[in-house]
Protein backbone atom coordinates (compact mmCIF):
# COMPACT_ATOMS: atom_id res chain seq x y z
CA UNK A 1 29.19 0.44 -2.52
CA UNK A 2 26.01 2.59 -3.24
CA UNK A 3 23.51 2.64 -0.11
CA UNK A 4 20.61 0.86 -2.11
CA UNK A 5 22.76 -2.43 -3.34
CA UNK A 6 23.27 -3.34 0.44
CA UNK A 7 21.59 -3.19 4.40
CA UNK A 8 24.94 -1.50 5.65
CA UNK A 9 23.45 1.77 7.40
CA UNK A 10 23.69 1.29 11.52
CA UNK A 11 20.34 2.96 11.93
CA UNK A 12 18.76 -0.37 9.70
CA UNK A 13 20.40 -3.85 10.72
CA UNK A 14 19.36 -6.44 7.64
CA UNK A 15 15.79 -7.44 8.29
CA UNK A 16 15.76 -10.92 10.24
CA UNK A 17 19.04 -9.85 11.19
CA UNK A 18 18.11 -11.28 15.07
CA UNK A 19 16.14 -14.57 14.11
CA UNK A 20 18.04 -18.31 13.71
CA UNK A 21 17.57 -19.81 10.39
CA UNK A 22 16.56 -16.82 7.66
CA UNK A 23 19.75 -16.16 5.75
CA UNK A 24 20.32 -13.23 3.17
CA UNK A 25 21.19 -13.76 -0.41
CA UNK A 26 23.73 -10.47 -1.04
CA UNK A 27 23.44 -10.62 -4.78
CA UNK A 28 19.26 -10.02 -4.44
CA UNK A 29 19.31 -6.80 -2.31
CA UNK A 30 18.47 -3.82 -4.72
CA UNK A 31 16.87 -0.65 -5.05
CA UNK A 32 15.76 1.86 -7.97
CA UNK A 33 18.17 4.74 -6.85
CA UNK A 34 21.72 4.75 -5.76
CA UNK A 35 20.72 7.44 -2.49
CA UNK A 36 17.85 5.70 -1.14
CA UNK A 37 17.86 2.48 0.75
CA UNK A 38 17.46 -1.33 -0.77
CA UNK A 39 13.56 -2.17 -1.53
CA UNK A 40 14.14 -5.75 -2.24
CA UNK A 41 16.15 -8.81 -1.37
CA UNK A 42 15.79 -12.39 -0.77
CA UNK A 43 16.06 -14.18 1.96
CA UNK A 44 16.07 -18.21 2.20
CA UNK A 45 14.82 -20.34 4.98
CA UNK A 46 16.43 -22.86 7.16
CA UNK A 47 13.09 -25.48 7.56
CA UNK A 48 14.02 -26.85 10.84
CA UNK A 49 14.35 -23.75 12.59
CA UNK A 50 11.65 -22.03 11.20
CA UNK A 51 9.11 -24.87 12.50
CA UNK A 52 6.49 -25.08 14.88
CA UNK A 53 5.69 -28.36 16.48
CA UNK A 54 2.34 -26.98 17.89
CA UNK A 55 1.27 -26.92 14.59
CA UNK A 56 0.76 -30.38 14.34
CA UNK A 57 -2.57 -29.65 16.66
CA UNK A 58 -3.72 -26.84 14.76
CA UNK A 59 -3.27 -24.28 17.36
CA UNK A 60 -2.66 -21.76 15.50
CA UNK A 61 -5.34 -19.55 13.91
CA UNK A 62 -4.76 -19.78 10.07
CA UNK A 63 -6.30 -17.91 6.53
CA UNK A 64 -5.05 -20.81 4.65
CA UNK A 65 -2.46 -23.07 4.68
CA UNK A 66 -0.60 -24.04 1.56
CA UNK A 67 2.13 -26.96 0.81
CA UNK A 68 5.30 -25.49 -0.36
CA UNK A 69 7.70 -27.05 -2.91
CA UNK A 70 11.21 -27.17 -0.97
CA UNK A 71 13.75 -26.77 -1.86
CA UNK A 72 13.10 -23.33 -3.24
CA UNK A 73 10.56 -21.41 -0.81
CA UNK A 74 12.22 -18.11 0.06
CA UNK A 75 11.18 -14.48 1.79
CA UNK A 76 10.30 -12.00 -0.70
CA UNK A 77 11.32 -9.11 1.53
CA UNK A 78 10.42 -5.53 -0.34
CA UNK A 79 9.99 -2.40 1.44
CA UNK A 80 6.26 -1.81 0.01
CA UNK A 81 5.00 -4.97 1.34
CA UNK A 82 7.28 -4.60 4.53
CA UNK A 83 5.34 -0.72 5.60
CA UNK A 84 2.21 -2.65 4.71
CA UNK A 85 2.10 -5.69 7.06
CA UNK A 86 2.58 -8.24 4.31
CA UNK A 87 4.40 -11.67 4.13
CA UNK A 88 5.11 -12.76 0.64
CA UNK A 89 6.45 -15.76 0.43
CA UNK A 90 8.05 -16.70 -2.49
CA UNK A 91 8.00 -20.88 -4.16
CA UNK A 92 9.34 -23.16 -6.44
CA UNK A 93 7.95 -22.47 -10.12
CA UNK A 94 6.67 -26.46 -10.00
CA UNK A 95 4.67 -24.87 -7.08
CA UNK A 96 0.71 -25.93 -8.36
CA UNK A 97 -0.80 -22.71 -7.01
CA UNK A 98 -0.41 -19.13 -5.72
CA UNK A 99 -2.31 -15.93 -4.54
CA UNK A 100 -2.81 -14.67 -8.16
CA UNK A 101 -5.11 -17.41 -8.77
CA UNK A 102 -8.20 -17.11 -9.75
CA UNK A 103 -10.21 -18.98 -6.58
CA UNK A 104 -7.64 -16.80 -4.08
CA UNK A 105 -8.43 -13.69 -6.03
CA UNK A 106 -11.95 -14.58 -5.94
CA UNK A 107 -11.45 -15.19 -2.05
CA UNK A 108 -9.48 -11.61 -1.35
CA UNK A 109 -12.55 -9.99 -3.20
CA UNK A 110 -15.27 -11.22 -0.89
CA UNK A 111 -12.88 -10.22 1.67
CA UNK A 112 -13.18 -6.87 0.53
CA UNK A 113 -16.75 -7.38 1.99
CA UNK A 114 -16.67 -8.74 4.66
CA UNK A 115 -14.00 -7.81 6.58
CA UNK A 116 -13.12 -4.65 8.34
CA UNK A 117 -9.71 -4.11 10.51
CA UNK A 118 -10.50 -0.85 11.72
CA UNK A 119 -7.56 -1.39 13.78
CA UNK A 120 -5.11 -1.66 10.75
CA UNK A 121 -3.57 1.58 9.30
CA UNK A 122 -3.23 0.63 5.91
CA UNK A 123 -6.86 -0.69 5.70
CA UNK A 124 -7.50 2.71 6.47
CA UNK A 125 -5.82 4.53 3.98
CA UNK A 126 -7.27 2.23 1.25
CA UNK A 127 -10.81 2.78 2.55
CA UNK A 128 -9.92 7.12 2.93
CA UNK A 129 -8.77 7.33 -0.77
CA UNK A 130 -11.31 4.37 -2.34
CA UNK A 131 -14.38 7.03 -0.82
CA UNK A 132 -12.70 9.98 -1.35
CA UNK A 133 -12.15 8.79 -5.24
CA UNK A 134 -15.62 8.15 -5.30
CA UNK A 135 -16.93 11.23 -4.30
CA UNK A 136 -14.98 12.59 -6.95
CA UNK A 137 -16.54 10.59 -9.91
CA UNK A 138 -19.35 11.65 -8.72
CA UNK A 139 -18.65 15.19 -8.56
CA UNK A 140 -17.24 15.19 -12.08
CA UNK A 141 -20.48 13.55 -13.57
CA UNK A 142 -22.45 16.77 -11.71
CA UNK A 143 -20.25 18.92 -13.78
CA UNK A 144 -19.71 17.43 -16.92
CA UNK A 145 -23.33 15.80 -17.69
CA UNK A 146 -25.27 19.22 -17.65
CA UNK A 147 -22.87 19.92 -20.84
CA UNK A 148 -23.48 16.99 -22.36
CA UNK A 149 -27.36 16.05 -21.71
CA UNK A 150 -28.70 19.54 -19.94
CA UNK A 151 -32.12 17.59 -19.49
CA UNK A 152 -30.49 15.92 -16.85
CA UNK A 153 -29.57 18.98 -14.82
CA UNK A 154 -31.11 19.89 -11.44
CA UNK A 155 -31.29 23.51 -9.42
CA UNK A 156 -28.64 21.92 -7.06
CA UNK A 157 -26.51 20.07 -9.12
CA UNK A 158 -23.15 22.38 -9.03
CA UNK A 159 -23.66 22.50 -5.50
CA UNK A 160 -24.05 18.95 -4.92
CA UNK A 161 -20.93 18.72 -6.84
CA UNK A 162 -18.84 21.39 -4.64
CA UNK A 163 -19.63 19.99 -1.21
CA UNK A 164 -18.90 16.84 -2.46
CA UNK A 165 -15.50 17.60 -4.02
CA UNK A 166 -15.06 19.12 -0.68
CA UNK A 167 -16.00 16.14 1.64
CA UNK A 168 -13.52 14.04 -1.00
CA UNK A 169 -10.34 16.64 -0.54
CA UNK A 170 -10.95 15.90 3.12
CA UNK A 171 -10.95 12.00 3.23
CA UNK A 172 -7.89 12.66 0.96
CA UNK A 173 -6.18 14.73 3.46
CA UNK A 174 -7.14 11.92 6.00
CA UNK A 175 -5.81 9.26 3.61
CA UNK A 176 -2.25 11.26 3.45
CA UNK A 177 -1.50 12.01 7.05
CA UNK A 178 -2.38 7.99 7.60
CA UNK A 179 0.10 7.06 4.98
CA UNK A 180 2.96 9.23 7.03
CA UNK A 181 2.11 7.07 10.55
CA UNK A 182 1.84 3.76 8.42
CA UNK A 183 5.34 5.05 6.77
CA UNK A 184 7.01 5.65 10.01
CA UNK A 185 5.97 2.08 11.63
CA UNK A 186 7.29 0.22 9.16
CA UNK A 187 8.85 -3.03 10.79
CA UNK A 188 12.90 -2.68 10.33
CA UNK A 189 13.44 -5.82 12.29
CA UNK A 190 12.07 -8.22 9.79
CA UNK A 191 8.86 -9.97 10.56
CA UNK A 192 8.53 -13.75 8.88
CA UNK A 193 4.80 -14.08 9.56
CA UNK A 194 4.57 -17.60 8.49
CA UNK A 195 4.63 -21.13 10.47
CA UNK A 196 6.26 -23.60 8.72
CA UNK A 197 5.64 -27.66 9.29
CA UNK A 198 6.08 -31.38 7.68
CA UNK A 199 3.04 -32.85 7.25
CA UNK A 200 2.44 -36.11 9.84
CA UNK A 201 3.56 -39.06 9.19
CA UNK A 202 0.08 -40.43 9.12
CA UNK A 203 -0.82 -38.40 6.25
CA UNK A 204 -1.80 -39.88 2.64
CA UNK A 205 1.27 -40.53 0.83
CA UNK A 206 1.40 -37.81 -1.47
CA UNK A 207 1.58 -35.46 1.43
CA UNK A 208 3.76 -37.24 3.73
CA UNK A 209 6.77 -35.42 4.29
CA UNK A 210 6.15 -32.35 2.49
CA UNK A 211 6.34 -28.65 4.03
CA UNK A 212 3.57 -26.95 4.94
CA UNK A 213 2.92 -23.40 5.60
CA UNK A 214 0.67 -21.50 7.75
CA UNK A 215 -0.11 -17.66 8.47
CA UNK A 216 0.94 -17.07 11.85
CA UNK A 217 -0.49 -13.56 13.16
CA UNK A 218 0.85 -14.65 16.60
CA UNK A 219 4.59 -14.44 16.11
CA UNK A 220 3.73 -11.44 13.26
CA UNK A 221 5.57 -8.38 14.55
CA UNK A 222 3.42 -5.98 12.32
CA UNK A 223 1.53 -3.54 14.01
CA UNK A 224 -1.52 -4.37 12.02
CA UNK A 225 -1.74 -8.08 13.88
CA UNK A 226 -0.54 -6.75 17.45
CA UNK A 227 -4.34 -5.67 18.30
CA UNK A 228 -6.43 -9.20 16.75
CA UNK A 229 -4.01 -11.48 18.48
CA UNK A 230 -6.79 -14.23 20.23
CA UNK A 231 -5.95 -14.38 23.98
CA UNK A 232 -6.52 -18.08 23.57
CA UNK A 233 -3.23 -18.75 21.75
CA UNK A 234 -1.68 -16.27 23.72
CA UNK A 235 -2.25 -18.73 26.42
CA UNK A 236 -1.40 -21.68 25.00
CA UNK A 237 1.86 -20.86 22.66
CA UNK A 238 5.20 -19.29 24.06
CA UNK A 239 6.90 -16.84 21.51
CA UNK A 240 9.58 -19.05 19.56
CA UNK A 241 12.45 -18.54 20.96
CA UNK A 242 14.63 -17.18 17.25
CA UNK A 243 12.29 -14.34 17.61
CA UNK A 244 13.56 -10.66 17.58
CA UNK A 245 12.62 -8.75 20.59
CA UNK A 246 9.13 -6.94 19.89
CA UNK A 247 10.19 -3.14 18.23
CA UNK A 248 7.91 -0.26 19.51
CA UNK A 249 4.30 -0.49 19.32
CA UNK A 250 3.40 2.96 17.69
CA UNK A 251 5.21 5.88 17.07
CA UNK A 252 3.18 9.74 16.14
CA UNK A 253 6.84 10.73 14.95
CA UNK A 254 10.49 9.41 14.64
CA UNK A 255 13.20 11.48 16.03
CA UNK A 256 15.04 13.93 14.01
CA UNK A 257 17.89 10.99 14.15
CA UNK A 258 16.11 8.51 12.98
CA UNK A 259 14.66 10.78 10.24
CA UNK A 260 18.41 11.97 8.97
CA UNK A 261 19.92 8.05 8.88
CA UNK A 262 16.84 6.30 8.21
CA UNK A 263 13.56 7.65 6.76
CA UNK A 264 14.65 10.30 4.84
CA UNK A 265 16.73 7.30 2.71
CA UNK A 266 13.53 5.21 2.89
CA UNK A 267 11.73 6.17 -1.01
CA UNK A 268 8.22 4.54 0.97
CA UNK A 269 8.68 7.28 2.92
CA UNK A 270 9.50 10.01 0.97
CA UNK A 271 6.68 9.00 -1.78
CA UNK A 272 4.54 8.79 1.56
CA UNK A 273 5.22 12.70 2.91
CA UNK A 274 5.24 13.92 -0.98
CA UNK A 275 1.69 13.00 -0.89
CA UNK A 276 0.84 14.27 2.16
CA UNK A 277 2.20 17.69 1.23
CA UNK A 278 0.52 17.41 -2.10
CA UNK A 279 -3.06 16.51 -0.60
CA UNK A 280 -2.61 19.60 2.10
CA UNK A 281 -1.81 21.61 -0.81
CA UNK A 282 -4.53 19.86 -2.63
CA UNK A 283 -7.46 20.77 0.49
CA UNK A 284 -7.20 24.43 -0.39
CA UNK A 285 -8.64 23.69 -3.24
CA UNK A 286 -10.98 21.72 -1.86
CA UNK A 287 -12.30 24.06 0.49
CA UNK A 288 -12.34 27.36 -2.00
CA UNK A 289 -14.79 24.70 -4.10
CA UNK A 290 -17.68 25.14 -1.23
CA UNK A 291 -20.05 27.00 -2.97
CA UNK A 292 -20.64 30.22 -0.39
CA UNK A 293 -16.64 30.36 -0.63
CA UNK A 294 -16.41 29.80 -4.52
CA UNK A 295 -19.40 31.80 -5.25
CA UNK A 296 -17.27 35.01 -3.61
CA UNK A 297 -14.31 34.71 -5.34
CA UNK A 298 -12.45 37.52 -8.17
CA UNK A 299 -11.18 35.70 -10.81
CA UNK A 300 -7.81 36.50 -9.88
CA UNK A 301 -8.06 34.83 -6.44
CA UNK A 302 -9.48 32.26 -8.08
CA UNK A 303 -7.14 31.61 -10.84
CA UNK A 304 -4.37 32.36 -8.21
CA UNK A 305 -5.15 30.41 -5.50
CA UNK A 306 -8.40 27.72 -6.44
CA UNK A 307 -6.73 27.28 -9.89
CA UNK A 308 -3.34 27.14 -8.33
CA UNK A 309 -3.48 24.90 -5.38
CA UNK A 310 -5.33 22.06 -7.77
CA UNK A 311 -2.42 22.47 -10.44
CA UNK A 312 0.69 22.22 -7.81
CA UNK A 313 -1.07 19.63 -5.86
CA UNK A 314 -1.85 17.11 -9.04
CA UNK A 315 2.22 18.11 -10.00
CA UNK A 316 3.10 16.79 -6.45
CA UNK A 317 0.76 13.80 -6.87
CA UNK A 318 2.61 13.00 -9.96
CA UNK A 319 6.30 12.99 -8.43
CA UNK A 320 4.72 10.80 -5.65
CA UNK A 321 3.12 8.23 -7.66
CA UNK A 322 6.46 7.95 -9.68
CA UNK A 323 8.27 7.08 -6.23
CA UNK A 324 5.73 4.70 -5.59
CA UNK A 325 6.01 2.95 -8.83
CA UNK A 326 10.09 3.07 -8.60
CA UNK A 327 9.71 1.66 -5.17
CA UNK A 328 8.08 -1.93 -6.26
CA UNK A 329 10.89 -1.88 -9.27
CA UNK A 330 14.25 -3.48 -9.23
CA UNK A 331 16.08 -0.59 -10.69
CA UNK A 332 14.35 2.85 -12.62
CA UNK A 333 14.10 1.63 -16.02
CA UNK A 334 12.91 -2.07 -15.21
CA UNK A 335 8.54 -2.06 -14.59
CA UNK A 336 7.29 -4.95 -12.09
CA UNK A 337 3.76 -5.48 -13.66
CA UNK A 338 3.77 -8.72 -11.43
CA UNK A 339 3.78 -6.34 -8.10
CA UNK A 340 0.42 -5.42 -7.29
CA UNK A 341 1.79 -2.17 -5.61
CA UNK A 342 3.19 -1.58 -9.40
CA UNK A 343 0.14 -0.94 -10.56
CA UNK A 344 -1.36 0.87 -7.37
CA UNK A 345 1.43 3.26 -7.94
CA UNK A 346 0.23 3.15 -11.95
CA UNK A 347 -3.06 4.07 -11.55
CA UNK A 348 -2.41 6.75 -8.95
CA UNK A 349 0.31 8.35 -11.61
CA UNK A 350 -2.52 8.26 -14.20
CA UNK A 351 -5.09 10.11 -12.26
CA UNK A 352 -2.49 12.34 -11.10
CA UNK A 353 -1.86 13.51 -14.65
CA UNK A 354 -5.84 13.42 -15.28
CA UNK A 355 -5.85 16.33 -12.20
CA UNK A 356 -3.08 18.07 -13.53
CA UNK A 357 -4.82 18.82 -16.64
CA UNK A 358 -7.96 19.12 -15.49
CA UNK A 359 -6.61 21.99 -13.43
CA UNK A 360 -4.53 23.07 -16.76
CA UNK A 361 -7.95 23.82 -18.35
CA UNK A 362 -9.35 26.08 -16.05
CA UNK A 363 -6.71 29.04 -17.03
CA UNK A 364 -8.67 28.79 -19.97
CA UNK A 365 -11.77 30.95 -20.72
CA UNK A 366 -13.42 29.02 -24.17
CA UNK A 367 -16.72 26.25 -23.77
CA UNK A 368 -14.61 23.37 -24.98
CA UNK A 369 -12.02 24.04 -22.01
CA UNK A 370 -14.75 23.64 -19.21
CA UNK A 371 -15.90 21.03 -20.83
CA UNK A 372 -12.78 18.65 -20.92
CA UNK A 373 -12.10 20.05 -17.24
CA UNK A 374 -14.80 18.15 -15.88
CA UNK A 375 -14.40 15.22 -18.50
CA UNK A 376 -10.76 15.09 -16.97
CA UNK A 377 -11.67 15.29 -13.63
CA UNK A 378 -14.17 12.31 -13.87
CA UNK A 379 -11.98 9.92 -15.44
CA UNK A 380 -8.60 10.82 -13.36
CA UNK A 381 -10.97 10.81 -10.18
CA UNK A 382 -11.84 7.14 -11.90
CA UNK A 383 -8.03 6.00 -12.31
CA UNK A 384 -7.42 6.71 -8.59
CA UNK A 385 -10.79 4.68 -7.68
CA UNK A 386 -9.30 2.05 -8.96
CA UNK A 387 -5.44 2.25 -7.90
CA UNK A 388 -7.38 3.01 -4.54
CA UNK A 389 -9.20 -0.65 -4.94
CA UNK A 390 -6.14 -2.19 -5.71
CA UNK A 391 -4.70 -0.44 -2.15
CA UNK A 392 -8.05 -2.19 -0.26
CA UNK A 393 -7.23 -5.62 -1.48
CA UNK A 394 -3.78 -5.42 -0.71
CA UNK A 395 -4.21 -3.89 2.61
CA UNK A 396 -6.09 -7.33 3.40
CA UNK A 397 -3.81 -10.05 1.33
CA UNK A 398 -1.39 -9.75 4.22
CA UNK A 399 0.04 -13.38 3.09
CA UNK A 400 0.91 -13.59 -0.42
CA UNK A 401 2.24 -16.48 -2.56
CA UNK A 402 4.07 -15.81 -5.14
CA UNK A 403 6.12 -18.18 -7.39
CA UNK A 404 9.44 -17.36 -7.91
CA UNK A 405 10.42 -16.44 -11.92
């Protein structure tokens, strides 16, 4: 049996493998390539075990609760969301509502605003690159608009646009070495993260005896919740008892063990250290573009190493994105437009392209090549802006609802 169409490696039990009440459905677990590990399966619920009578006093801190059509509400378990601290939970198609709605999307937008886990990793990341991008748009339009409107030029506009290309390379190299800690603390326990319960008896009729389910950051084993749980409920709620024992906190770096059976099967993190090497790769370029370092190079050095380090770092860019992408798909060939991490990876693949050629165009010496340089830069700096977006609101959507198709 190939390694991705089942959880059979002893360095990764099945996720949930320890809790009472979360069974596996063998015929969902999948993955894009035959050497890597699954990315996806299904899991279905066993209500009464999965319930928690102290909801019934609203003890537990919630983001929303939502009725859930049962039969039919399952654990949409994929690696992506897994290394990300995320819950999807997946409902009947009769289901009235979900987190692609409009009002929810609306809501996870003025989130975007308002809140700020400092505390989470993956919050980070998304906050690193959506900067970073930034700074890059604006660097392009420094370059590029003097070509198009030269009224609009300043005395320090190119330099403006160096230093910040340079501060950008570095949130980008920030960005990467976060996405290698979030990669290695993935959960590989399982972590439910809801609270299930039946409405009371005392409620209206057309809620009576229906499930209902509630985030539950207490019993969430991510290490995104571990440092917001409110003493409060601490106090007043024991850990249910199904619960897997608590996996380690925070780790700077896995064992050379648990890198040869585990993470080096894992295509999260693979796609994760790709980048990384690609955006240290990427920062020499950055810091040759400070102007009193720039301003001293031969053309050789800087066709050979300024010219250089852009072009291999957008190639490496490109092979990560394309993990990324194949990591939210069921197999290579099938896209999963209905994944927001789909089009995260999307974006990032078109920007990465955008870089590549920008950097293509400086080996060329004619006007119309340094002119579509910086035209390329600006709108592949633009593409990752917005995949980078797309990483901010997932990093705070940590409980999705998704119907199932």
């Amino acid at each position: 049996m190939p390694r991705n169409a089942s959880f059979s490696s002893a360095a990764r039990p099945p996720p949930f493998s320890g809790q009472i009440g979360v069974r596996l459905d063998h015929d969902t677990v999948r993955g894009p390539l035959s050497f890597f590990n699954p990315t996806q399966a299904c899991f279905h619920l066993d209500t009464e075990a999965q319930q928690h009578p102290q909801l019934r006093h609203d003890q537990i801190p919630q983001f929303y609760a939502t009725r859930v059509a049962m039969p039919g509400a399952v654990i949409n378990w994929r690696s992506r969301d897994n290394r990300k601290g995320r819950h999807p939970l997946g409902v009947d198609s009769v289901y009235p509502d979900s987190t692609a709605s409009f009002r929810v999307v609306s809501h996870g937008l003025l989130r975007m605003c308002t809140e700020c886990p400092y505390w989470d990793v993956s919050y980070l990341v998304a906050i690193s690159f959506s900067i970073g991008c930034l700074l890059f748009v604006i660097s392009g339009l420094f370059y590029w608009l003097p070509l198009v409107a030269p009224a609009s030029e300043f005395s320090t506009e190119t330099m403006a646009g160096d230093i910040l290309s340079f501060v950008g390379a570095t949130l980008f190299q920030i960005g990467a070495v976060l996405l290698l800690f979030e990669a290695c603390n993935e959960n590989r326990t399982g972590c439910f993260g809801w609270a299930l319960y039946h409405a009371l008896e005392g409620d209206d009729s057309d809620s009576a005896g229906a499930l209902f389910a509630k985030a539950d950051a207490y019993t969430c084993q991510h290490h995104h919740h571990r440092r917001r749980k409110p003493n409060s409920v601490k106090q007043q709620l024991p850990a249910p008892p199904q619960q897997p024992p608590p996996e380690r906190q925070w780790t700077w770096c896995p064992t050379w063990h648990e890198l040869r059976t585990h993470y080096f099967h894992e295509i999260g993190f693979m796609a994760s250290i790709t980048m990384s090497v690609g955006a240290t790769i990427f920062y020499v370029c950055g810091i040759c573009t400070l102007p009193w370092i720039h301003d001293n190079l031969s053309l050789g050095t800087i066709e050979g190493v300024y010219y250089l380090t852009y072009l291999v770092g957008g190639v490496i860019f490109i092979v990560s994105s394309v993990l990324y992408i194949l990591e939210t798909q069921p197999t290579w060939y099938t896209p999963a437009p209905h994944l927001l991490g789909w089009h995260v990876g999307l974006w990032n693949l078109i920007g990465s392209i955008g870089w590549t050629l920008a950097a293509s165009f400086g080996y060329c010496s004619r006007s119309w090549c340094a002119y579509q340089s910086y035209l390329t830069l600006t709108w592949a700096s633009a593409a990752f802006l917005i995949g980078s977006m797309l990483l901010w609101y997932e990093a705070l959507q940590k409980y999705p609802v998704e119907k199932m198709r």
